[in-house]
N, C-alpha and C. Protein backbone atom coordinates (compact mmCIF):
# COMPACT_ATOMS: atom_id res chain seq x y z
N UNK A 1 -3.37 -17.15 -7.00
CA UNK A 1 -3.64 -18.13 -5.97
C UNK A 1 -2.77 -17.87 -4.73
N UNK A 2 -1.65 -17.52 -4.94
CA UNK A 2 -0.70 -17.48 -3.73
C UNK A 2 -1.12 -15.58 -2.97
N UNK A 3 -1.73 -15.12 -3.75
CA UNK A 3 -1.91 -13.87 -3.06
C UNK A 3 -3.20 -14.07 -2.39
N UNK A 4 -3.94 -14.75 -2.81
CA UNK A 4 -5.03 -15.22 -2.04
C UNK A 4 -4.39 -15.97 -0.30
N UNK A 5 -3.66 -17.03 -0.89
CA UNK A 5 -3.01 -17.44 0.34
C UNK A 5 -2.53 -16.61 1.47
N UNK A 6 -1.59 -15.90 1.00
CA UNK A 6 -1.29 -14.76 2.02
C UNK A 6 -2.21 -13.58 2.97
N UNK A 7 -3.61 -13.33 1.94
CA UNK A 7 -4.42 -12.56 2.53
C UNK A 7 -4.53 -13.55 3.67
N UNK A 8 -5.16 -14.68 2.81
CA UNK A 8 -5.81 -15.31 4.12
C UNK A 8 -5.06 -15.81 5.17
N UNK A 9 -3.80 -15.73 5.35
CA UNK A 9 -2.44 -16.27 6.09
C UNK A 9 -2.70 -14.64 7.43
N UNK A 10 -2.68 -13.62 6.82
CA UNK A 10 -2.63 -12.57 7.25
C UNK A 10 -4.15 -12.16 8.20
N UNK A 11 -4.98 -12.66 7.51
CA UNK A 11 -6.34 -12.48 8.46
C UNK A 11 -6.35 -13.59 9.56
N UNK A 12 -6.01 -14.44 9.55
CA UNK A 12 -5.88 -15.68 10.09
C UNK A 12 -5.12 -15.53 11.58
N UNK A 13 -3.91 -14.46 11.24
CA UNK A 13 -3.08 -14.61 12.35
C UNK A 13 -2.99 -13.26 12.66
N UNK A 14 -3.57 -12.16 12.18
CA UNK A 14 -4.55 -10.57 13.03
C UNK A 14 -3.07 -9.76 12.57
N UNK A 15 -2.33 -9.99 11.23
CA UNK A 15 -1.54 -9.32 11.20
C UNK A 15 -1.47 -8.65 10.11
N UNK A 16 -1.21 -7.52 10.01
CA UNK A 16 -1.17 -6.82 8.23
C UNK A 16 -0.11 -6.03 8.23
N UNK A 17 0.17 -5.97 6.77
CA UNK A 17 1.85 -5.54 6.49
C UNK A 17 1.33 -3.32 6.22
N UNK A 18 2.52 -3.08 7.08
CA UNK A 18 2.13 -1.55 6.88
C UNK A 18 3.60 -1.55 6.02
N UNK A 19 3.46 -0.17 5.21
CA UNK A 19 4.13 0.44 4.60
C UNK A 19 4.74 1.95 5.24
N UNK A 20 4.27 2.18 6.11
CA UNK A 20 4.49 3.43 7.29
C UNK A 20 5.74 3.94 7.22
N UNK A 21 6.71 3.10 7.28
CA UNK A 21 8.03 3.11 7.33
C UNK A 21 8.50 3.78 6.40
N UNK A 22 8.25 3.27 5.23
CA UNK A 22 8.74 3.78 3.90
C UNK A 22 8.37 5.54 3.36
N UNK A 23 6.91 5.15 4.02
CA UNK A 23 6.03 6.61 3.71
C UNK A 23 7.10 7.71 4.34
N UNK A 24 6.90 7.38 5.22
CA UNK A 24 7.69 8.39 6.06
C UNK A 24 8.92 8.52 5.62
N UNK A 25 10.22 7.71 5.60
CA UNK A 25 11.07 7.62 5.08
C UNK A 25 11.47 8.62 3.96
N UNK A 26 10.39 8.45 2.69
CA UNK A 26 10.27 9.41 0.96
C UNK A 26 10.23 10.45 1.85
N UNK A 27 9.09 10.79 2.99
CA UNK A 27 9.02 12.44 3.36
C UNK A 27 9.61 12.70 3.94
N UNK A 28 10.39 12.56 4.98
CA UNK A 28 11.98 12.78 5.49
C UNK A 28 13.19 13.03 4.26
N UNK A 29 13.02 12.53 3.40
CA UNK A 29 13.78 12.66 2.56
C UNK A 29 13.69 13.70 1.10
N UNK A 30 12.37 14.18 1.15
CA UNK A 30 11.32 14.76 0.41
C UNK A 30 11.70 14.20 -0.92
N UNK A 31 11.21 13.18 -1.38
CA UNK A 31 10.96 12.05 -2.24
C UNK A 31 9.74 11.71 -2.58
N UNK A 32 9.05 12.00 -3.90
CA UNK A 32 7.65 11.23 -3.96
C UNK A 32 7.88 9.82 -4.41
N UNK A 33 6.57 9.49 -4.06
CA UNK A 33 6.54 7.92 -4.33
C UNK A 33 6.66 7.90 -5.99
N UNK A 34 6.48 8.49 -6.77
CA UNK A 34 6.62 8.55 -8.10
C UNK A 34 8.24 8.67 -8.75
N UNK A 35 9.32 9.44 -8.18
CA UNK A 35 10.47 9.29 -8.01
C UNK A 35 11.29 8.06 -7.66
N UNK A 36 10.66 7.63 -6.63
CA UNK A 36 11.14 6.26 -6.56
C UNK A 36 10.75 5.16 -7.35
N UNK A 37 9.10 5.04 -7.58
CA UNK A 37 9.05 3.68 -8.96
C UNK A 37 9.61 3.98 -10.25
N UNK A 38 10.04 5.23 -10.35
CA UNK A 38 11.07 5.34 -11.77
C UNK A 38 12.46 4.88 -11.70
N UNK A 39 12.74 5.34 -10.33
CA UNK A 39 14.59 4.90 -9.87
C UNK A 39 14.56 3.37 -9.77
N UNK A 40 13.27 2.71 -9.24
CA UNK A 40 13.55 1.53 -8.79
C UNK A 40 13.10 0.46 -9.64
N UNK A 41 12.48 1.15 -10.54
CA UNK A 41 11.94 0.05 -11.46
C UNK A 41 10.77 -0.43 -11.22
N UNK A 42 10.04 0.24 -10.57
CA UNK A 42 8.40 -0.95 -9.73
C UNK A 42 7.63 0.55 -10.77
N UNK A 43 6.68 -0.95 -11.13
CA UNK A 43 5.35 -0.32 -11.58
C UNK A 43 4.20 0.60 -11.11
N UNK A 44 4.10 1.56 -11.71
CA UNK A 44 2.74 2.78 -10.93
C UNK A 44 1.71 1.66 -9.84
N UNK A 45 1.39 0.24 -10.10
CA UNK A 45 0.33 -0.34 -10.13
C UNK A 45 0.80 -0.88 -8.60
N UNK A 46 2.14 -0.90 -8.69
CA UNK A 46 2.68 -1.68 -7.21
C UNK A 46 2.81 -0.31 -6.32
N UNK A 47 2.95 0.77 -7.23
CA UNK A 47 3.26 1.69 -5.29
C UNK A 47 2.16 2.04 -5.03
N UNK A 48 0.87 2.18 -5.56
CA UNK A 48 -0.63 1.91 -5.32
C UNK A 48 -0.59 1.33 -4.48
N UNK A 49 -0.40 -0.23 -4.76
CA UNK A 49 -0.36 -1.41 -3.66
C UNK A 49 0.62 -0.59 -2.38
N UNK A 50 1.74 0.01 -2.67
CA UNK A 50 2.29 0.06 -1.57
C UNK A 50 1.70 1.01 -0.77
N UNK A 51 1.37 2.26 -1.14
CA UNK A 51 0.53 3.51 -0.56
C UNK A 51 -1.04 2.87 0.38
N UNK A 52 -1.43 1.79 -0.35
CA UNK A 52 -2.36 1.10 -0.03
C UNK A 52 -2.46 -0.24 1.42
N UNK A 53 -1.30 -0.20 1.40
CA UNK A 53 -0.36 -1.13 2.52
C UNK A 53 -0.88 -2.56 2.00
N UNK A 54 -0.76 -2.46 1.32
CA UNK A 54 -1.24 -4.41 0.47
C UNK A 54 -0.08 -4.93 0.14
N UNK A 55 0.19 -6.43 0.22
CA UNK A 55 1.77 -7.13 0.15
C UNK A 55 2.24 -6.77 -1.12
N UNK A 56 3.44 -6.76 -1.31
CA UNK A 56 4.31 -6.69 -2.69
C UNK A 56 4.99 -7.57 -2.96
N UNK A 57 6.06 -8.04 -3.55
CA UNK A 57 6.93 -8.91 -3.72
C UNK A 57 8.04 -9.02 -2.83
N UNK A 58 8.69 -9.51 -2.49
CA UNK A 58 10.17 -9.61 -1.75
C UNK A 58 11.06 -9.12 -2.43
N UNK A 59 11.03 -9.14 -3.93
CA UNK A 59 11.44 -8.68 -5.18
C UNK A 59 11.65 -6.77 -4.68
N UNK A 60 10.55 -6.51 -4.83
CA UNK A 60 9.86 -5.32 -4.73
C UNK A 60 10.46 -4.44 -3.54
N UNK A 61 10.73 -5.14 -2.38
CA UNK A 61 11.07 -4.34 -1.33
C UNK A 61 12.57 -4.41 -1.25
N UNK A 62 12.96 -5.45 -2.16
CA UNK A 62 14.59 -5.38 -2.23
C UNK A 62 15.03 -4.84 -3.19
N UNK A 63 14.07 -3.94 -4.22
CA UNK A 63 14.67 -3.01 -4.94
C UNK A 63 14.69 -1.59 -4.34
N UNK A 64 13.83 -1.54 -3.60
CA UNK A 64 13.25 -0.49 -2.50
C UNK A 64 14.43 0.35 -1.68
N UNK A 65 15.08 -0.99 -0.99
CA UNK A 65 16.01 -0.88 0.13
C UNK A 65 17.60 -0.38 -0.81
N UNK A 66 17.30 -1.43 -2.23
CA UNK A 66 18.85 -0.84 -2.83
C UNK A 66 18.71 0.80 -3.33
N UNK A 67 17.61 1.07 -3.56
CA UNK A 67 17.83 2.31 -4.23
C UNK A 67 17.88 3.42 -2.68
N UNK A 68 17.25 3.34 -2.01
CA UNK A 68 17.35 4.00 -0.89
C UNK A 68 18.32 3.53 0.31
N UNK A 69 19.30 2.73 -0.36
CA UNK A 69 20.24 2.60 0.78
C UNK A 69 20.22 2.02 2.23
N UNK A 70 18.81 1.17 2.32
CA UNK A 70 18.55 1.17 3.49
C UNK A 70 18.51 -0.22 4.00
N UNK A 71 18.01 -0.45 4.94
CA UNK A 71 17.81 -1.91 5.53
C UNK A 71 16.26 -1.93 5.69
N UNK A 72 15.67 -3.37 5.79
CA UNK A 72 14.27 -4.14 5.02
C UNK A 72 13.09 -3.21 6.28
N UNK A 73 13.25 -2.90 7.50
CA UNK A 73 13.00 -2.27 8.42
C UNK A 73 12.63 -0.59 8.44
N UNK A 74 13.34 -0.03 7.41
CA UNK A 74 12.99 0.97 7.10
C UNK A 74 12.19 1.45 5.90
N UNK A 75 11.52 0.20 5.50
CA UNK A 75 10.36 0.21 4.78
C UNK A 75 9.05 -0.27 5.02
N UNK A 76 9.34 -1.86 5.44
CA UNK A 76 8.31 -2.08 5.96
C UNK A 76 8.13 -3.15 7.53
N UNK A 77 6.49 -2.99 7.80
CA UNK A 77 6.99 -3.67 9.22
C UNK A 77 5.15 -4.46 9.25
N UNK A 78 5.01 -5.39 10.45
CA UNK A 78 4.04 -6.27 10.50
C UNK A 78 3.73 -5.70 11.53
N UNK A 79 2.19 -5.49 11.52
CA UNK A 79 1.45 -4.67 12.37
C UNK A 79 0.82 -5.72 12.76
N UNK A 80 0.80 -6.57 14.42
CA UNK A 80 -0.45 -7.16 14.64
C UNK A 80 -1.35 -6.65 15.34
N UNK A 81 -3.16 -6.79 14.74
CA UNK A 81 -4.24 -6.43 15.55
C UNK A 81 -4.31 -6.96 16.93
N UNK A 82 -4.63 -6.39 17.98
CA UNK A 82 -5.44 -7.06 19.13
C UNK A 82 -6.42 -7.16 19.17
């Protein structure tokens, strides 16, 4: 129910969550995304979602940032449509 909410929170206000950041990030670093849901603990099913740019948990991106050292910005960011 609450992921429903958010889609529709997100169509509503022309904004969608990219994952760009992160992508790039693993390949700067030459890191697959498969390396990291083993280090970080996230399920095959969520970096789908993430490769896919679909929301994750808050959970999810703050395991993200600890294993890669980074700040919430260098993973992900809110893209709004015009």
């Amino acid at each position: 129910m609450e992921k429903i909410k958010e889609m529709e929170y997100m169509k509503q206000t022309k904004a969608q969550i990219s994952f760009k950041p992160l992508l790039k990030l693993l390949v700067d670093n030459g890191m697959k995304t498969s390396e990291l849901s083993k280090e970080a603990g996230i399920a095959p099913s969520t970096m789908t979602a993430i490769r896919a740019h679909q929301s994750v948990t808050l959970a999810t991106v703050a395991k993200i940032c600890t294993v890669l050292d980074c700040p919430i910005e260098s993973v992900v960011e809110i893209v709004r449509e015009e």
